[in-house]
Protein backbone atom coordinates (compact mmCIF):
# COMPACT_ATOMS: atom_id res chain seq x y z
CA UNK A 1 -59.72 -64.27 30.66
CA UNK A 2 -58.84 -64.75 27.07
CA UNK A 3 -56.33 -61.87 27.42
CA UNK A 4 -54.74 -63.27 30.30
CA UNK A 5 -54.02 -66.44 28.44
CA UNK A 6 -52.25 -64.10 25.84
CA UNK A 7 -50.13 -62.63 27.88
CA UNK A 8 -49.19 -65.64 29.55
CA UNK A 9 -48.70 -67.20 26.47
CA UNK A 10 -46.60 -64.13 25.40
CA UNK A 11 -44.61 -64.12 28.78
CA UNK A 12 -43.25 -67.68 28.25
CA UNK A 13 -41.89 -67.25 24.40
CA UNK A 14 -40.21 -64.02 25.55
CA UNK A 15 -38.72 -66.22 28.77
CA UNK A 16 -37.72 -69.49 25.67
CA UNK A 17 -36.30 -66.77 23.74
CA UNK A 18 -34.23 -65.64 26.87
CA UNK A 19 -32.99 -68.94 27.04
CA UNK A 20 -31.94 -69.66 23.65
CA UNK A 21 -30.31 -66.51 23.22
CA UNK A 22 -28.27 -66.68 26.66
CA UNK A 23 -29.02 -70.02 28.74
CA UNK A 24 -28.83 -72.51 25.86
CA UNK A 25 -25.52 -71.99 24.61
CA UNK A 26 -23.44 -70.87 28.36
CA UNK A 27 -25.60 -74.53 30.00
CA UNK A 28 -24.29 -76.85 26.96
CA UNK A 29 -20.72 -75.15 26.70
CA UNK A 30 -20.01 -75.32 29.84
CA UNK A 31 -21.35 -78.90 30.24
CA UNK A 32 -19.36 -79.73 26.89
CA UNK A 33 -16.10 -78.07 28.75
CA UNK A 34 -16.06 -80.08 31.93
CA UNK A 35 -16.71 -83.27 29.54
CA UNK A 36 -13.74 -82.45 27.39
CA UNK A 37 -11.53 -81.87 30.72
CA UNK A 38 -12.13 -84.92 32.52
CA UNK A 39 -13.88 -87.37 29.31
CA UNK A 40 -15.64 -90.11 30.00
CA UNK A 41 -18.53 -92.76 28.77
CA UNK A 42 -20.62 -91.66 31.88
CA UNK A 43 -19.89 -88.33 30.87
CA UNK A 44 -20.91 -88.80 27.35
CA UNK A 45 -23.97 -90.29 28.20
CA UNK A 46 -24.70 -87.67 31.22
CA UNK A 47 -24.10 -84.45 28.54
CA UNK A 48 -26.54 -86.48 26.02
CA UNK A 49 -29.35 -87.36 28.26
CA UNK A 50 -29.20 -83.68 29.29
CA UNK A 51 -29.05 -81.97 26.06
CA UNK A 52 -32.34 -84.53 25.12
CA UNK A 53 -33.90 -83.67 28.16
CA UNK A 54 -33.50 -79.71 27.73
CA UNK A 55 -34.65 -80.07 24.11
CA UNK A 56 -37.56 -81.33 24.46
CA UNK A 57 -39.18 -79.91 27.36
CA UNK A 58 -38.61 -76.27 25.55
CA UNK A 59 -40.17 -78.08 22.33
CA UNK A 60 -43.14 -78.87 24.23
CA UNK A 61 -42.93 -74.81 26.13
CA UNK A 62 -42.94 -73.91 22.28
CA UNK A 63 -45.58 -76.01 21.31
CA UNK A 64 -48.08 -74.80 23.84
CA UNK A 65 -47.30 -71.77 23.51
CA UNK A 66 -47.65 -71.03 20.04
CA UNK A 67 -49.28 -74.05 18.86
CA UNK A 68 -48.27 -76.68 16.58
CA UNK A 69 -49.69 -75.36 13.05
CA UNK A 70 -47.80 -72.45 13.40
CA UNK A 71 -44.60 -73.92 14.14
CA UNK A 72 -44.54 -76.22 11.61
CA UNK A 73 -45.35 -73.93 8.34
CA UNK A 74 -44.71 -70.93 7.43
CA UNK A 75 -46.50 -69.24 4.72
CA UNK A 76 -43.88 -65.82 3.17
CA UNK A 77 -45.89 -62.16 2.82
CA UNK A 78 -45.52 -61.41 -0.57
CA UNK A 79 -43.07 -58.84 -0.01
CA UNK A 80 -41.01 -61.08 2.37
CA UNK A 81 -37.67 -62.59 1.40
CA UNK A 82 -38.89 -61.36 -2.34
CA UNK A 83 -34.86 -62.13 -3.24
CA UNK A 84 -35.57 -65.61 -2.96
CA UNK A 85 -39.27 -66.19 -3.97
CA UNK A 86 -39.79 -63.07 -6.79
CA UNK A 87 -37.23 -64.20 -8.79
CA UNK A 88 -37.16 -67.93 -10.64
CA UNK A 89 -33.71 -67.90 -11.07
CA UNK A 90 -32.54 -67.23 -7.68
CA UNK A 91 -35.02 -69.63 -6.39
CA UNK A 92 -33.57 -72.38 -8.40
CA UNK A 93 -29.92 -71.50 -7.63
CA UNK A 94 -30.54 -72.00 -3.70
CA UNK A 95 -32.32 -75.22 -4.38
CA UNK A 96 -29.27 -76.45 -6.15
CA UNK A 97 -27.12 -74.80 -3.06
CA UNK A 98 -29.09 -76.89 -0.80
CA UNK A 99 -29.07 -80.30 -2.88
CA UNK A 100 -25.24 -79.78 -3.46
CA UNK A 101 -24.95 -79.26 0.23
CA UNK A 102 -27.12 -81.92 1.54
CA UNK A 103 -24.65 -84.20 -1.16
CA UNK A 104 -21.51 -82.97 0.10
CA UNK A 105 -22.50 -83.51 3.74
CA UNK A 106 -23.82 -87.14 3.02
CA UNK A 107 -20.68 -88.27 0.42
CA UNK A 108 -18.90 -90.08 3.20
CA UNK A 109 -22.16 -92.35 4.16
CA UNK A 110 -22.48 -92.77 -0.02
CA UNK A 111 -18.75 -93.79 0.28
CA UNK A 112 -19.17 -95.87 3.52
CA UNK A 113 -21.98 -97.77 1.85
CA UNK A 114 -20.19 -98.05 -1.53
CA UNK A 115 -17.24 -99.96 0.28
CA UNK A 116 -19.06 -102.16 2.32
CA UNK A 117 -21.07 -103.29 -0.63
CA UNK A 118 -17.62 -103.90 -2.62
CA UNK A 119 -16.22 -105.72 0.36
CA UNK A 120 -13.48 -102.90 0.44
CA UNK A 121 -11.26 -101.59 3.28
CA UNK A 122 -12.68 -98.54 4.87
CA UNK A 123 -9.20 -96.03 5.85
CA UNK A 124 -11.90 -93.68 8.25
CA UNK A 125 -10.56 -90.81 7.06
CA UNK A 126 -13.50 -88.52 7.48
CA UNK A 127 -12.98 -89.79 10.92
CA UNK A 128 -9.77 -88.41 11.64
CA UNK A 129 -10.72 -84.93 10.83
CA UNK A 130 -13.37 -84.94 13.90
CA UNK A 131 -10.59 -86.17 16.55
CA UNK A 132 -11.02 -82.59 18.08
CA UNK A 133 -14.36 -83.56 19.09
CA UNK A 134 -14.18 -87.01 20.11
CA UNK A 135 -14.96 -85.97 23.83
CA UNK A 136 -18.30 -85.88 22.61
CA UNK A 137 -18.67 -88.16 19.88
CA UNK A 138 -19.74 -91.78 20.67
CA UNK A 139 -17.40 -94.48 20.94
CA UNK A 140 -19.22 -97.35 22.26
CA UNK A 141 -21.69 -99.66 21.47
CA UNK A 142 -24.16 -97.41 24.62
CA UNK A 143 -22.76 -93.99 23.23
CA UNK A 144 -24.00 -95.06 19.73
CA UNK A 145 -27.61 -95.47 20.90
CA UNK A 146 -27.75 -92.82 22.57
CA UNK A 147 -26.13 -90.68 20.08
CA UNK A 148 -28.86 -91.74 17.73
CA UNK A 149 -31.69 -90.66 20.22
CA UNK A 150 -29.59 -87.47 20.17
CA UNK A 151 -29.80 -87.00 16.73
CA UNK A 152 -33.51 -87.68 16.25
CA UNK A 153 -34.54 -85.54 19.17
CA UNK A 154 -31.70 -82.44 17.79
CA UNK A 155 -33.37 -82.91 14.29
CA UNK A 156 -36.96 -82.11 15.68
CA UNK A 157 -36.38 -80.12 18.36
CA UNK A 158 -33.61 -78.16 17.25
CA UNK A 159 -35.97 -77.62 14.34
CA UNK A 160 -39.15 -76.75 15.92
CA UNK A 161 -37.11 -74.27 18.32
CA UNK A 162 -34.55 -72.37 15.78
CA UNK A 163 -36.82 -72.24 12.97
CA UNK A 164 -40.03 -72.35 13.91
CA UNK A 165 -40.46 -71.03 16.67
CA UNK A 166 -37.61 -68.65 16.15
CA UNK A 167 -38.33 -67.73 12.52
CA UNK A 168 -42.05 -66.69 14.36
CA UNK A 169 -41.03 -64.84 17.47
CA UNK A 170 -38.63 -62.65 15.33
CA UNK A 171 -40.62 -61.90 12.38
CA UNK A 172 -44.49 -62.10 12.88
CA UNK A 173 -44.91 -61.85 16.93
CA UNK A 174 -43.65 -60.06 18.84
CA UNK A 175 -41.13 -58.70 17.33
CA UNK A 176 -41.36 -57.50 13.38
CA UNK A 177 -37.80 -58.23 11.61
CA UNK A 178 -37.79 -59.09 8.17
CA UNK A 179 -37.87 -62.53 7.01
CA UNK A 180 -34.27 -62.53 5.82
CA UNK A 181 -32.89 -60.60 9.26
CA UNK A 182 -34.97 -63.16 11.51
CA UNK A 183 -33.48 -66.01 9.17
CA UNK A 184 -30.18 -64.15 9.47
CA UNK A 185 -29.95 -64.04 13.43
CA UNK A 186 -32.21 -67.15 13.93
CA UNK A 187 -29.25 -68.86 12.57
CA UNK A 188 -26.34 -66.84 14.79
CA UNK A 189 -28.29 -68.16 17.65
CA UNK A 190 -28.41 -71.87 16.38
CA UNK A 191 -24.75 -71.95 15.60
CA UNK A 192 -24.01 -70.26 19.25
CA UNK A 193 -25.56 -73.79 20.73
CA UNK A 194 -22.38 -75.10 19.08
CA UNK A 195 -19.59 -73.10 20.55
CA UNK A 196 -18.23 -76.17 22.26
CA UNK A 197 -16.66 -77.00 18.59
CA UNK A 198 -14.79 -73.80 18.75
CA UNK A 199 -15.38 -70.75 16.31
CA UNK A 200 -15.12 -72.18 13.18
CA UNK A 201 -17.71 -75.23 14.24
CA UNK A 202 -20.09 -72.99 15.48
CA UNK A 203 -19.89 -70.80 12.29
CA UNK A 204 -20.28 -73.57 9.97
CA UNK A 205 -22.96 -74.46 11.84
CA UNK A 206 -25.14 -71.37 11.59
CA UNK A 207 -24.36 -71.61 7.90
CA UNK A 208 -26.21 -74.98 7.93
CA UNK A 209 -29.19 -73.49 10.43
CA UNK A 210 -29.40 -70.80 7.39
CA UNK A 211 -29.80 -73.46 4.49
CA UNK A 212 -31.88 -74.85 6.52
CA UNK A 213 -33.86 -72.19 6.86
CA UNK A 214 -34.19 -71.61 3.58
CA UNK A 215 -35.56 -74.92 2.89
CA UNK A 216 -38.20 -74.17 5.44
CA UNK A 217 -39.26 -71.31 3.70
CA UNK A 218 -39.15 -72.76 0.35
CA UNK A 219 -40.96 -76.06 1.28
CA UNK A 220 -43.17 -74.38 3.64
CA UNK A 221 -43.30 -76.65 5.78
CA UNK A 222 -40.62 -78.37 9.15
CA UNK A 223 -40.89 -81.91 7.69
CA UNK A 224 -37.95 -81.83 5.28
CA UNK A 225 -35.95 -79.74 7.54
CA UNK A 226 -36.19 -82.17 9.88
CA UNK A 227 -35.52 -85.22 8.21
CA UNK A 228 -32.13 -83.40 7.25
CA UNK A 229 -31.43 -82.41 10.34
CA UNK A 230 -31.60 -86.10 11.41
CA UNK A 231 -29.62 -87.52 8.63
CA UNK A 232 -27.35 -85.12 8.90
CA UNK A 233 -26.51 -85.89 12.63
CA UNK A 234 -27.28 -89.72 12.18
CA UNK A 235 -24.43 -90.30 9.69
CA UNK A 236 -21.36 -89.57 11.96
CA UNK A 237 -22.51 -93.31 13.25
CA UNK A 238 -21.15 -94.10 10.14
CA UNK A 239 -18.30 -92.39 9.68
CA UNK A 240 -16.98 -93.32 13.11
CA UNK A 241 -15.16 -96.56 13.36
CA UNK A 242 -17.49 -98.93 15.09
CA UNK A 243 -15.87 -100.62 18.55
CA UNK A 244 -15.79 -103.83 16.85
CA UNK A 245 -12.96 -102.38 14.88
């Protein structure tokens, strides 16, 4: 009995990993292509109640799956990733990559805040550079809230499913890449969710899943990851003009 649970077990994260590899990414850029065709609030709201709804039903697949302790932590083999963790120096350059990062993403909410605080004129400009994607983005007061739920449920799902669950099913079961190859395509997989902002979106994306990922494996645990996957996602509602103005 206890090996048919197994293999059940086994069966489903080989059928998750199918569809993050191939479903995933043809489902939302297809969904994200109609939208930018024919745009719409309905639209919007239709493409983010779907993406929620996708994300975390194959969080909770994951979850039962595998379980939730090991999706949450991961604990390096000495001999893994032994570029990053054998060698102080390296260690502490990433750290400062990621904290430099993190900054650099979050300098327009620092800015946003800054002006409102000095009662100065906000120009939006950060804005203007994501006009390409403002089939997606939120523009009302609705979008907004939804666009939040969004970015909560992307920032724990998204999290739980590229590098947990990912990070597990490519290095320790089944399959037995190194750390630093299942980091490596772990994050071409993330950023191929993101092909509806074209190839340079989608790129820079998978650059962010790998920081990420290296934060995961340096904290050990999902919990930071997470709240910087949130934040990260949560402060376009700032840089987007509001409706009001």
């Amino acid at each position: 009995m206890l090996n048919v649970s197994v293999s059940v077990a086994t069966l489903v994260q080989h059928l998750l990993f199918l569809f993050l590899l191939v479903v995933a990414p043809v489902w939302d850029f297809y969904d994200t292509s109609r939208l930018k065709k024919n745009p719409s609030s309905a639209g919007k709201i239709r493409c983010y109640k779907t993406l929620c709804a996708w994300l975390w039903i194959a969080t909770v697949v994951a979850c039962l799956s595998v379980g939730l302790r090991p999706l949450f932590t991961i604990s390096p083999a000495p001999g893994d990733v032994s570029w990053l963790l054998q060698h102080n120096w390296v260690r502490y350059a990433v750290m400062a990559l990621l904290v430099v990062f993190a900054a650099g993403a979050l300098l327009p909410v620092a800015i946003a805040i800054w002006k409102k605080m000095t009662k100065r004129p906000r120009k939006y400009a950060s804005a203007e550079a994501l006009k390409a994607l403002s089939f997606v983005l939120p523009a009302t007061w609705t979008e907004r809230r939804w666009y939040a739920i969004v970015s909560v449920t992307a920032g724990i799902c998204e999290e739980i499913l590229f590098r947990g669950f990912l990070l597990r099913y490519l290095h320790a079961f089944p399959w037995t890449l190194n750390l630093t190859l299942a980091l490596l395509v772990s994050s071409v997989i993330f950023g191929l969710q993101h092909l509806y902002q074209g190839p340079a979106g989608a790129a820079s994306t998978g650059v962010m899943g790998f920081l990420v990922g290296l934060l995961f494996i340096l904290t050990g645990n999902l919990l930071l990851p997470i709240v910087l996957h949130a934040v990260l996602d949560l402060r376009m509602l700032v840089i987007l003009r509001p409706p009001s103005e």
